[in-house]
Protein backbone atom coordinates (compact mmCIF):
# COMPACT_ATOMS: atom_id res chain seq x y z
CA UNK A 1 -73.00 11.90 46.20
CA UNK A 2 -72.30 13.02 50.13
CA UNK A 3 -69.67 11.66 49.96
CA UNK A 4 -68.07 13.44 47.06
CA UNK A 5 -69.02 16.66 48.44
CA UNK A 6 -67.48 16.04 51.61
CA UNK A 7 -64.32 14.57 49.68
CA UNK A 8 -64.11 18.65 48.34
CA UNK A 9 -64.74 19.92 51.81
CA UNK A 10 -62.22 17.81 52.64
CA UNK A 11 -59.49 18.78 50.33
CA UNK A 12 -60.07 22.10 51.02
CA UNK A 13 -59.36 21.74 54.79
CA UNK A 14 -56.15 20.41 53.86
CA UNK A 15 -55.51 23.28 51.35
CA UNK A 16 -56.21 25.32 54.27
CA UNK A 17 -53.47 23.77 56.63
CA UNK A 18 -50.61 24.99 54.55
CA UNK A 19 -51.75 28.50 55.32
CA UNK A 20 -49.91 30.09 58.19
CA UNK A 21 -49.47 33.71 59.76
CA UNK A 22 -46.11 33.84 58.85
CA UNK A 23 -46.94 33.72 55.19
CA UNK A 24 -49.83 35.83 55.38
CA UNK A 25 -47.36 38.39 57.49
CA UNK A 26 -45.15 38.18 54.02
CA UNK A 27 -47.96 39.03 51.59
CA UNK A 28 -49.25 41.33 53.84
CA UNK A 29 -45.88 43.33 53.39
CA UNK A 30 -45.45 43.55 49.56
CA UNK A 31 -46.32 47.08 48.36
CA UNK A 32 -46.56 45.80 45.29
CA UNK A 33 -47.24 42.38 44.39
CA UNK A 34 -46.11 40.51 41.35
CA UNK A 35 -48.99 39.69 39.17
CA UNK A 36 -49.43 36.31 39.84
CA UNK A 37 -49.70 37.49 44.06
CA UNK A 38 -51.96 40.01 43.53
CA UNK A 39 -54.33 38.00 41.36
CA UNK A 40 -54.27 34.99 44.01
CA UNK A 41 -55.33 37.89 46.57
CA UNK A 42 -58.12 39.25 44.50
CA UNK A 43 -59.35 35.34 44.06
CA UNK A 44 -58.97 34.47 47.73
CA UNK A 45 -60.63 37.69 48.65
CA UNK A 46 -63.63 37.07 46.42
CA UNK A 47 -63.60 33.26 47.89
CA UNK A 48 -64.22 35.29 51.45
CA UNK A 49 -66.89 36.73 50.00
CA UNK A 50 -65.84 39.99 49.63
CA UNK A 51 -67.43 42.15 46.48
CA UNK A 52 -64.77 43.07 43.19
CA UNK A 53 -64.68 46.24 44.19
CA UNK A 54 -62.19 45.25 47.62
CA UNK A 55 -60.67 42.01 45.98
CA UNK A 56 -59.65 44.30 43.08
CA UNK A 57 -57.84 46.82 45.06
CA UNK A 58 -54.51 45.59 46.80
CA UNK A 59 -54.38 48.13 49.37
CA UNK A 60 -58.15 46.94 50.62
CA UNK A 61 -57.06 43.60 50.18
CA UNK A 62 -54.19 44.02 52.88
CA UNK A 63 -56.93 45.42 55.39
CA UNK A 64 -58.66 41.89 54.65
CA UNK A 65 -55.35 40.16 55.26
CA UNK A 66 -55.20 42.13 58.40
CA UNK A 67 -58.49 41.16 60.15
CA UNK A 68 -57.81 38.97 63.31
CA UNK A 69 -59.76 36.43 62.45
CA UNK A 70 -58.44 36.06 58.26
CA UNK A 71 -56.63 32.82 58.96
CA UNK A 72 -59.73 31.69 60.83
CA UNK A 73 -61.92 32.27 57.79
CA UNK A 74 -59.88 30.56 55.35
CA UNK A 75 -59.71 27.46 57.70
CA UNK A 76 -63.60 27.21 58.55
CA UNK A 77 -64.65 28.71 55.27
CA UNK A 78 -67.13 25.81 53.52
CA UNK A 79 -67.76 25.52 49.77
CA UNK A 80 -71.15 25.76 50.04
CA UNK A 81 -71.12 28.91 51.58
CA UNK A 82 -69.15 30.67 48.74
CA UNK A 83 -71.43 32.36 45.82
CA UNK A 84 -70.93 30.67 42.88
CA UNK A 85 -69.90 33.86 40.96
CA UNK A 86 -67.16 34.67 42.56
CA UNK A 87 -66.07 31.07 43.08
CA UNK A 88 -66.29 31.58 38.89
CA UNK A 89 -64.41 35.23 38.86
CA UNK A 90 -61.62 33.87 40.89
CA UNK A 91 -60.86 30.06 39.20
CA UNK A 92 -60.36 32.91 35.81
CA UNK A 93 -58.41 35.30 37.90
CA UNK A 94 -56.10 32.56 38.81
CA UNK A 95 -56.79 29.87 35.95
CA UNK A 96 -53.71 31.09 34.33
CA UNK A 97 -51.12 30.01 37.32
CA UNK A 98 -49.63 26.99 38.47
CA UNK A 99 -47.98 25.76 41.44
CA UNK A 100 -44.39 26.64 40.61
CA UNK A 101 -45.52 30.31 38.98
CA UNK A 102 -47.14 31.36 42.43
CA UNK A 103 -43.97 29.70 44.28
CA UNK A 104 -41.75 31.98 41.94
CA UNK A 105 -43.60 34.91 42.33
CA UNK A 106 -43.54 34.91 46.56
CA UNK A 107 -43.34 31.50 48.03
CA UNK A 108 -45.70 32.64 51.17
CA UNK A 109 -47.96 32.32 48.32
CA UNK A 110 -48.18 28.65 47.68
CA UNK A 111 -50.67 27.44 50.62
CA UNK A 112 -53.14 30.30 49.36
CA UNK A 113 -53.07 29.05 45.88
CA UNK A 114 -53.78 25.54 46.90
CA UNK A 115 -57.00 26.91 49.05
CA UNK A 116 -57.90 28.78 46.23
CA UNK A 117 -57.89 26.03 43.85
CA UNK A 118 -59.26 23.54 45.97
CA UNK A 119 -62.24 26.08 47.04
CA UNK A 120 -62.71 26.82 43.55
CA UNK A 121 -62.99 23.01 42.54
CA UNK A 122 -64.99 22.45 45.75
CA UNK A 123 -67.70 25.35 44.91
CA UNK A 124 -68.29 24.00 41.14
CA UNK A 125 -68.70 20.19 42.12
CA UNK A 126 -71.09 21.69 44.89
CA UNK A 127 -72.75 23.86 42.42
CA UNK A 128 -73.06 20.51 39.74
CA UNK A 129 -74.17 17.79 42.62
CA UNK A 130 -76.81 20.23 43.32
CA UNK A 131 -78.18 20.88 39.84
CA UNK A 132 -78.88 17.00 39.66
């Protein structure tokens, strides 16, 4: 069982390689985001552990994106430190999306989508290994 929860921590690590400043710099600049952006925001936000009322708002979101240390969180961030509600809200805020959607929408948004999904994943196995 360790070693499926590290196998989550793992993949999220990974996820959180393809991340870079330069892509963050790109989201940072939309004014406004397609859809698909904007909902990946509000879910990483909400993976950061931010409350709705910030991820919801794009403009609050951008001062998250802004911090110094944002690409830091999303590269030390660990599944089992991530609430298990939002982990929830923001799989539905970005269930509907694929790979290719978030690619179409901005391309700087692809490494954030794979964090998001692989945090996402990582939180619910967490949140099952430790119900048994």
């Amino acid at each position: 069982m360790e070693k499926s929860r590290g196998n989550g921590g793992e993949r999220v690590t990974a996820a959180a390689q393809g991340v870079n400043k330069s892509c963050v710099q790109i989201l940072k600049c939309l004014s406004t985001p397609p859809p698909p952006v904007k909902d990946l925001m509000e879910a990483v936000t909400l993976l950061l552990g931010h409350p709705a009322h910030i991820a919801k708002d794009f403009n609050r979101v951008k001062s998250v994106m802004a911090s110094p240390d944002f690409l830091q969180q999303i590269r030390t961030r660990q599944p089992e430190h991530v609430d298990a509600t939002s982990a929830h809200r923001a799989k539905d805020v970005i269930s509907a999306y694929s790979a290719e959607t978030m690619k179409k929408a901005a391309a700087a948004s692809t490494g954030l989508f794979y964090w998001a999904k692989a945090m996402t994943q990582a939180v619910e196995h967490h949140g099952e290994s430790q119900g048994k």
